[in-house]
N, C-alpha and C. Protein backbone atom coordinates (compact mmCIF):
# COMPACT_ATOMS: atom_id res chain seq x y z
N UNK A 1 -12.45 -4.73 10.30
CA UNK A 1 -11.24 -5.38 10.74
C UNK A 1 -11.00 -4.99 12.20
N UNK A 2 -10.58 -5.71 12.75
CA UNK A 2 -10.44 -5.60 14.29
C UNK A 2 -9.40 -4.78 14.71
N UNK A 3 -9.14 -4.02 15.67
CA UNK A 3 -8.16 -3.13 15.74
C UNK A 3 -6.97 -3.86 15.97
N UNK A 4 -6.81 -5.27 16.80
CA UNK A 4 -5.18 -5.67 16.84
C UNK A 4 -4.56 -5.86 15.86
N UNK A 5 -6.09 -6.46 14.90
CA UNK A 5 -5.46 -7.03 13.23
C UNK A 5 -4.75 -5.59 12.79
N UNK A 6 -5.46 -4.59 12.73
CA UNK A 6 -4.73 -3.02 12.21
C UNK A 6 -3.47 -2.70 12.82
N UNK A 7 -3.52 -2.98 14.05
CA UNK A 7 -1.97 -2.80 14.77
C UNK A 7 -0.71 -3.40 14.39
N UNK A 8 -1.08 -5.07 13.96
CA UNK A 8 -0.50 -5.99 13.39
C UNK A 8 -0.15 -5.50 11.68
N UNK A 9 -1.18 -5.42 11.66
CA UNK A 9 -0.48 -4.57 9.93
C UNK A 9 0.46 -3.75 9.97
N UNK A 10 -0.12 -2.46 10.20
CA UNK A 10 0.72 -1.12 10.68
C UNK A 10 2.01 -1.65 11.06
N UNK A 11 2.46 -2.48 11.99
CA UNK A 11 3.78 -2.73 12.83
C UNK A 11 4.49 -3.42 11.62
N UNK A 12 3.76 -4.00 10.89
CA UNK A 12 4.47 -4.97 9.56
C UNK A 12 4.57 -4.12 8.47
N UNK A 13 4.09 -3.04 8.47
CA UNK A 13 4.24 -1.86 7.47
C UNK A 13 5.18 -1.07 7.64
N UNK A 14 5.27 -0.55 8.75
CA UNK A 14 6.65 -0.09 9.55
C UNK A 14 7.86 -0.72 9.60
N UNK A 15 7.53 -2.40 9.77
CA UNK A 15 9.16 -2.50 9.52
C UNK A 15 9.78 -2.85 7.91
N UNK A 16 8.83 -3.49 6.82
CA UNK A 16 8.95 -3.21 5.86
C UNK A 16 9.66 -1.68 5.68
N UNK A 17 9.00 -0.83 5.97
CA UNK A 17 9.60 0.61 5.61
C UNK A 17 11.47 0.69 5.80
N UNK A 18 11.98 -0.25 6.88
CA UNK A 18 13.05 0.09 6.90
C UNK A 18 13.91 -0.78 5.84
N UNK A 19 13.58 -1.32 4.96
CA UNK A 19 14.43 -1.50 4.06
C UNK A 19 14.10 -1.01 2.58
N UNK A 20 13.14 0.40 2.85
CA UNK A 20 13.32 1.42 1.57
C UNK A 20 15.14 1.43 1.02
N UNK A 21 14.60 1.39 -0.14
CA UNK A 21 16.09 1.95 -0.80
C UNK A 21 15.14 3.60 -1.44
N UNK A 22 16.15 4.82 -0.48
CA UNK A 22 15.31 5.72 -1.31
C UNK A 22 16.74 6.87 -0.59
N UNK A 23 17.65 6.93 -1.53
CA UNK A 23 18.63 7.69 -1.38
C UNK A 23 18.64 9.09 -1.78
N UNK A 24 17.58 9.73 -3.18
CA UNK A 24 17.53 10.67 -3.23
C UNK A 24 16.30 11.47 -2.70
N UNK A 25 15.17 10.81 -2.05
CA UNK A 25 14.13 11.49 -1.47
C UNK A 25 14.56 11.57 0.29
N UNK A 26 15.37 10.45 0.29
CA UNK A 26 15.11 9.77 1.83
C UNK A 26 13.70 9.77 2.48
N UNK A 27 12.72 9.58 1.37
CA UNK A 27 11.08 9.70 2.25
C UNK A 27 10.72 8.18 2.16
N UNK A 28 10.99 7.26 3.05
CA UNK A 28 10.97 5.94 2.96
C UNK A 28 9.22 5.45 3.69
N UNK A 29 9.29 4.71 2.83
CA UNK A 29 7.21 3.85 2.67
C UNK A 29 7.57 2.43 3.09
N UNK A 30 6.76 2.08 3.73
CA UNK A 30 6.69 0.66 4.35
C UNK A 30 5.37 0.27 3.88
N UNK A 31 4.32 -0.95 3.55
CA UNK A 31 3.18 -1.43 3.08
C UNK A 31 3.39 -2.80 3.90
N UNK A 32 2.23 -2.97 4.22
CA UNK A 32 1.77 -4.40 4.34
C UNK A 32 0.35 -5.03 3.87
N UNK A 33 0.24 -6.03 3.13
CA UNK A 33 -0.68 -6.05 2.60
C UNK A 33 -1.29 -7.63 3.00
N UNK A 34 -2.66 -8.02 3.45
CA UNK A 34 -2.86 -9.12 4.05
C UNK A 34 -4.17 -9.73 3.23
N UNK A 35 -4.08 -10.74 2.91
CA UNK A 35 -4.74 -11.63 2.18
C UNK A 35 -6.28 -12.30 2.92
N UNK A 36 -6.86 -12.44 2.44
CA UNK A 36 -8.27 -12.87 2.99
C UNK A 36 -7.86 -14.29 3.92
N UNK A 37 -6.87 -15.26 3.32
CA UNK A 37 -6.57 -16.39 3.98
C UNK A 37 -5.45 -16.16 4.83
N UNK A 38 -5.17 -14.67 5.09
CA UNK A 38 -4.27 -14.29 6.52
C UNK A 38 -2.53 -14.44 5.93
N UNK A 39 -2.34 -14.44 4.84
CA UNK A 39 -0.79 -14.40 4.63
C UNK A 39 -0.71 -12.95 4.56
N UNK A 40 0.52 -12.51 4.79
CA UNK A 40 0.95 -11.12 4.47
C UNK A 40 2.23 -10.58 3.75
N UNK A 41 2.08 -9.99 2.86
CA UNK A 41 3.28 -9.02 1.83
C UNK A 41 3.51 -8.32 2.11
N UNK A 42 5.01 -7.81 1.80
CA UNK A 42 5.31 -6.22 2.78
C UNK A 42 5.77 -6.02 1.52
N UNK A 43 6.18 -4.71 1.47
CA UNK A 43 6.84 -4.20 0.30
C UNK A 43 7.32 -2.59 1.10
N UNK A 44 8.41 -1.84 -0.08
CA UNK A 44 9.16 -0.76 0.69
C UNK A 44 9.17 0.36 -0.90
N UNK A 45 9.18 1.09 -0.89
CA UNK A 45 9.71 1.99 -2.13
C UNK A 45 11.08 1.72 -2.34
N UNK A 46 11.41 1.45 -3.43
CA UNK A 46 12.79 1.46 -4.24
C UNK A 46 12.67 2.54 -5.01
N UNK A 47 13.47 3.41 -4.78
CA UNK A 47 14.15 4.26 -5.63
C UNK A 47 15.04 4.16 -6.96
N UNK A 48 15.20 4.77 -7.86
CA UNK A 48 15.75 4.73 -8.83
C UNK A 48 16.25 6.28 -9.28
N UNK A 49 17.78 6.47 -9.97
CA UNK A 49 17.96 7.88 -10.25
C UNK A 49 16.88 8.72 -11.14
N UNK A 50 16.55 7.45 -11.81
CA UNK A 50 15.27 8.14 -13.12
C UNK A 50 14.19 7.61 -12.38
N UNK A 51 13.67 8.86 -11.92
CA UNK A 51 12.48 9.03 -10.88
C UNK A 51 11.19 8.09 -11.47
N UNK A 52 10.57 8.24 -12.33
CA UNK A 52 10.15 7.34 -13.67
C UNK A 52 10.10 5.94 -12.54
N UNK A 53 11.35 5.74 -12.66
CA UNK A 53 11.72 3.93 -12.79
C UNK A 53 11.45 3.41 -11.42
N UNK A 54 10.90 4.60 -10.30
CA UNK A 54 10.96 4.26 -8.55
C UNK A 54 9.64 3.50 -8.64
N UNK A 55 9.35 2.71 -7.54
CA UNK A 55 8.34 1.81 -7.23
C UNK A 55 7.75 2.15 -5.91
N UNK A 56 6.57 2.54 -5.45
CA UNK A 56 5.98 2.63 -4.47
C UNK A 56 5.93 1.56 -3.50
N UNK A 57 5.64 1.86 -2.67
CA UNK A 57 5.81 0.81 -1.27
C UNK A 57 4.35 -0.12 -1.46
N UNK A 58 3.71 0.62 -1.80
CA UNK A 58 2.30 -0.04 -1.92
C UNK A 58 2.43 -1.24 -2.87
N UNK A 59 2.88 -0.46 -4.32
CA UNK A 59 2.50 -1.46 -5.60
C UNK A 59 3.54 -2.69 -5.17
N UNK A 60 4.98 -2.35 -4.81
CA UNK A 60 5.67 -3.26 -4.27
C UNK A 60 4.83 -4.58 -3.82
N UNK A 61 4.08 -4.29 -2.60
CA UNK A 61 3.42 -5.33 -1.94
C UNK A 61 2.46 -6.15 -2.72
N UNK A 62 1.47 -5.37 -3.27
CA UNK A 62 0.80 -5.89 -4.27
C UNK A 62 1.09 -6.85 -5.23
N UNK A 63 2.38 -6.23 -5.86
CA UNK A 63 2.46 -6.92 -7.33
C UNK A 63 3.23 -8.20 -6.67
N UNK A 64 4.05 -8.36 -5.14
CA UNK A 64 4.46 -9.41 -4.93
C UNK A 64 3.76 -10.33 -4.61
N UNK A 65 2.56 -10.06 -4.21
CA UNK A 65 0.98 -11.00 -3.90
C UNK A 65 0.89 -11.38 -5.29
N UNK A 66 -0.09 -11.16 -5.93
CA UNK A 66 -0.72 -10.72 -7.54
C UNK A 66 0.94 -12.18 -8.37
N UNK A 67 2.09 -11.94 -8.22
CA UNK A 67 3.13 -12.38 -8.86
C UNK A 67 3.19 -14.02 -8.09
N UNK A 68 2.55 -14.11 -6.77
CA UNK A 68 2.59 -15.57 -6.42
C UNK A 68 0.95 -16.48 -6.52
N UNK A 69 0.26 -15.70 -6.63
CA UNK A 69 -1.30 -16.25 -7.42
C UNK A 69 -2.31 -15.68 -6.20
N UNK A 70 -2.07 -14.61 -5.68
CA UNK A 70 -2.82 -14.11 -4.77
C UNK A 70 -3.91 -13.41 -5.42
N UNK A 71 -5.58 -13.19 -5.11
CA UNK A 71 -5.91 -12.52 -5.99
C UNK A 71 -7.15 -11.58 -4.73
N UNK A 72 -7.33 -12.39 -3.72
CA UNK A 72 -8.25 -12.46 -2.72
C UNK A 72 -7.49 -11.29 -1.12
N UNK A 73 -7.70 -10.30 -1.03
CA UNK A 73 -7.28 -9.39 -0.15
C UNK A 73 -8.15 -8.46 0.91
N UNK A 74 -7.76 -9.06 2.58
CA UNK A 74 -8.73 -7.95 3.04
C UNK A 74 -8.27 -6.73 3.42
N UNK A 75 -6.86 -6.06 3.72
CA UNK A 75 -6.45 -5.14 3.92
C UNK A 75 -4.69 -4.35 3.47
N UNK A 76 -4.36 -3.33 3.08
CA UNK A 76 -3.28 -2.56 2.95
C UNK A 76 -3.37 -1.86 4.16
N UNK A 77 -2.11 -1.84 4.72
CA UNK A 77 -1.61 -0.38 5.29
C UNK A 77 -0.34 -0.02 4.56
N UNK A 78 -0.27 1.34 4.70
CA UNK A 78 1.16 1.84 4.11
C UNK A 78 1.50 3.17 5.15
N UNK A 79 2.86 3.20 5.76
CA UNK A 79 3.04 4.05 6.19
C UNK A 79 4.70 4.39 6.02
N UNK A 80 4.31 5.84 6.77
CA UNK A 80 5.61 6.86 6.32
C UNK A 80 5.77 7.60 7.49
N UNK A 81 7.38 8.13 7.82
CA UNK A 81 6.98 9.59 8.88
C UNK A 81 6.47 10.61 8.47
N UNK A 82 5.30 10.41 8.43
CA UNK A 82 4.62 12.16 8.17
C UNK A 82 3.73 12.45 9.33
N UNK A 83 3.65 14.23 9.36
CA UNK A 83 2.42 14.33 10.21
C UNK A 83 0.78 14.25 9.30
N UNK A 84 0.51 13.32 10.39
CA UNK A 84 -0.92 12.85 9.51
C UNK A 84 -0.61 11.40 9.26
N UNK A 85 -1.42 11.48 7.95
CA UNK A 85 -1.16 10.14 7.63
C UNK A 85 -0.40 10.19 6.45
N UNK A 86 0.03 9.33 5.64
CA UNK A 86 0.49 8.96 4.26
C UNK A 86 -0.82 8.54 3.27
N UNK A 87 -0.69 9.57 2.18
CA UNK A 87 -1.61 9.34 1.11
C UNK A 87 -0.71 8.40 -0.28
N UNK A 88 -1.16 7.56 -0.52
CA UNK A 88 -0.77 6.84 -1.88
C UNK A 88 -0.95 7.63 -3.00
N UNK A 89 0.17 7.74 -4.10
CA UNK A 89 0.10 8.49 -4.97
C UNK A 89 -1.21 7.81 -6.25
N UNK A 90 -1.20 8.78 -7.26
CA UNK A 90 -2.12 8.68 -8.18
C UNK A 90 -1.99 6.93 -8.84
N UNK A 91 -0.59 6.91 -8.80
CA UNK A 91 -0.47 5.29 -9.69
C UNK A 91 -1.00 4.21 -8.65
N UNK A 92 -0.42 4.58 -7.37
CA UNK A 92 -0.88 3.32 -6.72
C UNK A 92 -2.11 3.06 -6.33
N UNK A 93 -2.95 4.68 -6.77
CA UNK A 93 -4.47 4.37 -6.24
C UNK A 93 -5.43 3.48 -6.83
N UNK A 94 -4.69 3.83 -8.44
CA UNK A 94 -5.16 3.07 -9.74
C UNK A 94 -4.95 1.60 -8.96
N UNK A 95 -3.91 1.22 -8.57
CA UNK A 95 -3.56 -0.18 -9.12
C UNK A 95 -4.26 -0.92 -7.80
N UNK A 96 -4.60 -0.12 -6.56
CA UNK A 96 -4.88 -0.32 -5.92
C UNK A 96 -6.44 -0.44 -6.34
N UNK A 97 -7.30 0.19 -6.52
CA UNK A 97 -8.33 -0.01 -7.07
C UNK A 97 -8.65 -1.02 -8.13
N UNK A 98 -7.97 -1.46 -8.76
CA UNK A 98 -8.25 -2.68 -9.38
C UNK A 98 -7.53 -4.08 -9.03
N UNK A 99 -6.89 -4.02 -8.28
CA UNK A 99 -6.48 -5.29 -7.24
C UNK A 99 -7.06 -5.26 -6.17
N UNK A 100 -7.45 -4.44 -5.47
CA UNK A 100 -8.22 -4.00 -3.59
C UNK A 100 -9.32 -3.77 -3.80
N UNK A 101 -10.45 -4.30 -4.64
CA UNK A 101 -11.53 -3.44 -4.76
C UNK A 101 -12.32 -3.73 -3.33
N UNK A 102 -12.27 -4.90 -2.78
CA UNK A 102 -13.07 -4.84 -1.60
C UNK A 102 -12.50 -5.07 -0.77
N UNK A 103 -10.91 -4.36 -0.17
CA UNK A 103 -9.85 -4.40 0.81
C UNK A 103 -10.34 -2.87 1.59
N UNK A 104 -9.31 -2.83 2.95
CA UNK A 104 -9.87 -1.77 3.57
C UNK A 104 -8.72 -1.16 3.20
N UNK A 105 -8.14 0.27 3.02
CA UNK A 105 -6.77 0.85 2.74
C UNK A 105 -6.54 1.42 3.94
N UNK A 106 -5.51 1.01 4.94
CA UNK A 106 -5.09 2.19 6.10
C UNK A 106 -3.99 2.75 5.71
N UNK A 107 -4.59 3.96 5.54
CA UNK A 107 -3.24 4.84 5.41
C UNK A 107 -2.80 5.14 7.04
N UNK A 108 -1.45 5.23 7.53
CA UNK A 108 -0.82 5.78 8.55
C UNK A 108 0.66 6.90 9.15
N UNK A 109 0.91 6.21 9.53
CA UNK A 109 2.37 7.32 10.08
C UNK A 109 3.01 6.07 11.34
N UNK A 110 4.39 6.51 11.40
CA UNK A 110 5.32 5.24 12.42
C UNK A 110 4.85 6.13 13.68
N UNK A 111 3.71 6.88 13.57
CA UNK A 111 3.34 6.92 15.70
C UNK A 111 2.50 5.72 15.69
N UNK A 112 1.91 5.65 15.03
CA UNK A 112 0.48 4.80 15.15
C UNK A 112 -0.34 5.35 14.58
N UNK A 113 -0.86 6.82 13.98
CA UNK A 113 -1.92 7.26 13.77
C UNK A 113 -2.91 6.68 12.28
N UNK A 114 -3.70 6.26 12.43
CA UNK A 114 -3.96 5.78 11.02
C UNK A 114 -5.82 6.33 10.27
N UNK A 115 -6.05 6.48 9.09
CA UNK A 115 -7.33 6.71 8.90
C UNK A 115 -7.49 5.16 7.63
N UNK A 116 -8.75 4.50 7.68
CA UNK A 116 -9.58 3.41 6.68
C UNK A 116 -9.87 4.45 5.47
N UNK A 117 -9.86 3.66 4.53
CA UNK A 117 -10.36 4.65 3.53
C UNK A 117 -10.72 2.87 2.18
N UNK A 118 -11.42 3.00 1.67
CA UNK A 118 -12.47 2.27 0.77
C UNK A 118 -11.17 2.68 -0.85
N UNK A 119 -11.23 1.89 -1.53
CA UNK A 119 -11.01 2.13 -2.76
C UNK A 119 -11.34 3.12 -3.23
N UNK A 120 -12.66 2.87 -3.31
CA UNK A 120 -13.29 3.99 -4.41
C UNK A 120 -12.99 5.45 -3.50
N UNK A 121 -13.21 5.62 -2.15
CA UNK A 121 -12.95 6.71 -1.79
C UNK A 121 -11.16 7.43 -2.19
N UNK A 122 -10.52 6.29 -2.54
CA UNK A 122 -9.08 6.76 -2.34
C UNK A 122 -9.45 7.11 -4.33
N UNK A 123 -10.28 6.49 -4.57
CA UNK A 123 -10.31 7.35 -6.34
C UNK A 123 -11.54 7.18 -6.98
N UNK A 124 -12.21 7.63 -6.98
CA UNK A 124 -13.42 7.74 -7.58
C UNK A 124 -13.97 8.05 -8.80
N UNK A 125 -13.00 7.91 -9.52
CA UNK A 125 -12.90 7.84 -10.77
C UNK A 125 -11.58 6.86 -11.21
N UNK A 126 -12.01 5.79 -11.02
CA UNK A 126 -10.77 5.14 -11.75
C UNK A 126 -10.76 4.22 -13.41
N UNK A 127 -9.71 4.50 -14.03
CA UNK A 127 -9.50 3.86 -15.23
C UNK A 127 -9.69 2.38 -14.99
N UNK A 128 -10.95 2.34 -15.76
CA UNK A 128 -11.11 0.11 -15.66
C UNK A 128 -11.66 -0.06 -16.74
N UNK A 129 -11.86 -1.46 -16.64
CA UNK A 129 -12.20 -2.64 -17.82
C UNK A 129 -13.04 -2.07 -18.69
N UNK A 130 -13.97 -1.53 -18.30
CA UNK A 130 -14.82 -0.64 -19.36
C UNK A 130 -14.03 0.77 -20.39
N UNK A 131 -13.51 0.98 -19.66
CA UNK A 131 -12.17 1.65 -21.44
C UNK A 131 -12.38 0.76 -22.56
N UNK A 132 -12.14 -0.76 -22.31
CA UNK A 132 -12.01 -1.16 -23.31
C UNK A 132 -12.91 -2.04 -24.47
N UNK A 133 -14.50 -1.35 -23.27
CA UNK A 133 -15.58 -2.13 -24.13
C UNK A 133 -16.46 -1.26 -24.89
């Protein structure tokens, strides 16, 4: 992916982030997620008091693709203020891995800093279709 395209994400990941609802962490996630035919989903973490019930910034984006007949994806970014980058938790790696299998994942931070990372690298062992054969 070309670096403006990454810049262009990132900046759409970032502003997604500002309409986290996340009142008891205040650790607010921005995602942008871009489709092989160039549309893009943002999504933000929603919070909930029953921690349980919160939604990641990532799956957000996803499941709003995936929910309008999207199935075809070349890249996620998701970012946060951290130093470093932002790692996606265990659920979203899953879900990410079986919706993103051949997307690039940038994880980042609102300076700009960002690292690519492959599916399988973000889990390398993931729960799939074969469980159930």
């Amino acid at each position: 992916m070309q670096k403006a395209k990454i810049q262009e994400l990132l900046a759409k990941a970032v502003e997604a982030r500002k309409y986290s609802y996340s009142p008891y962490s205040n650790f607010k996630v921005g995602a942008a997620l871009i489709t092989k035919a160039g549309k893009i989903y943002t999504g933000c973490n929603v919070e909930n008091a029953s921690f349980g019930l919160t939604i990641c910034a990532e799956r957000t984006a996803i499941f709003k693709a995936i929910s309008e007949g999207e199935r075809e994806f070349e890249a996620l970014a998701v970012v946060a203020d951290v130093e470093g980058v932002v790692s996606p938790c265990g659920a979203c790696r899953q879900i990410i891995h079986e919706f993103l299998r051949d997307a690039q994942i940038i994880t980042g931070n609102i300076k700009g800093d960002y690292k690519i990372f492959t599916p399988d690298e973000l889990l390398p062992f993931p729960f799939s279709e074969s469980a159930f054969s």
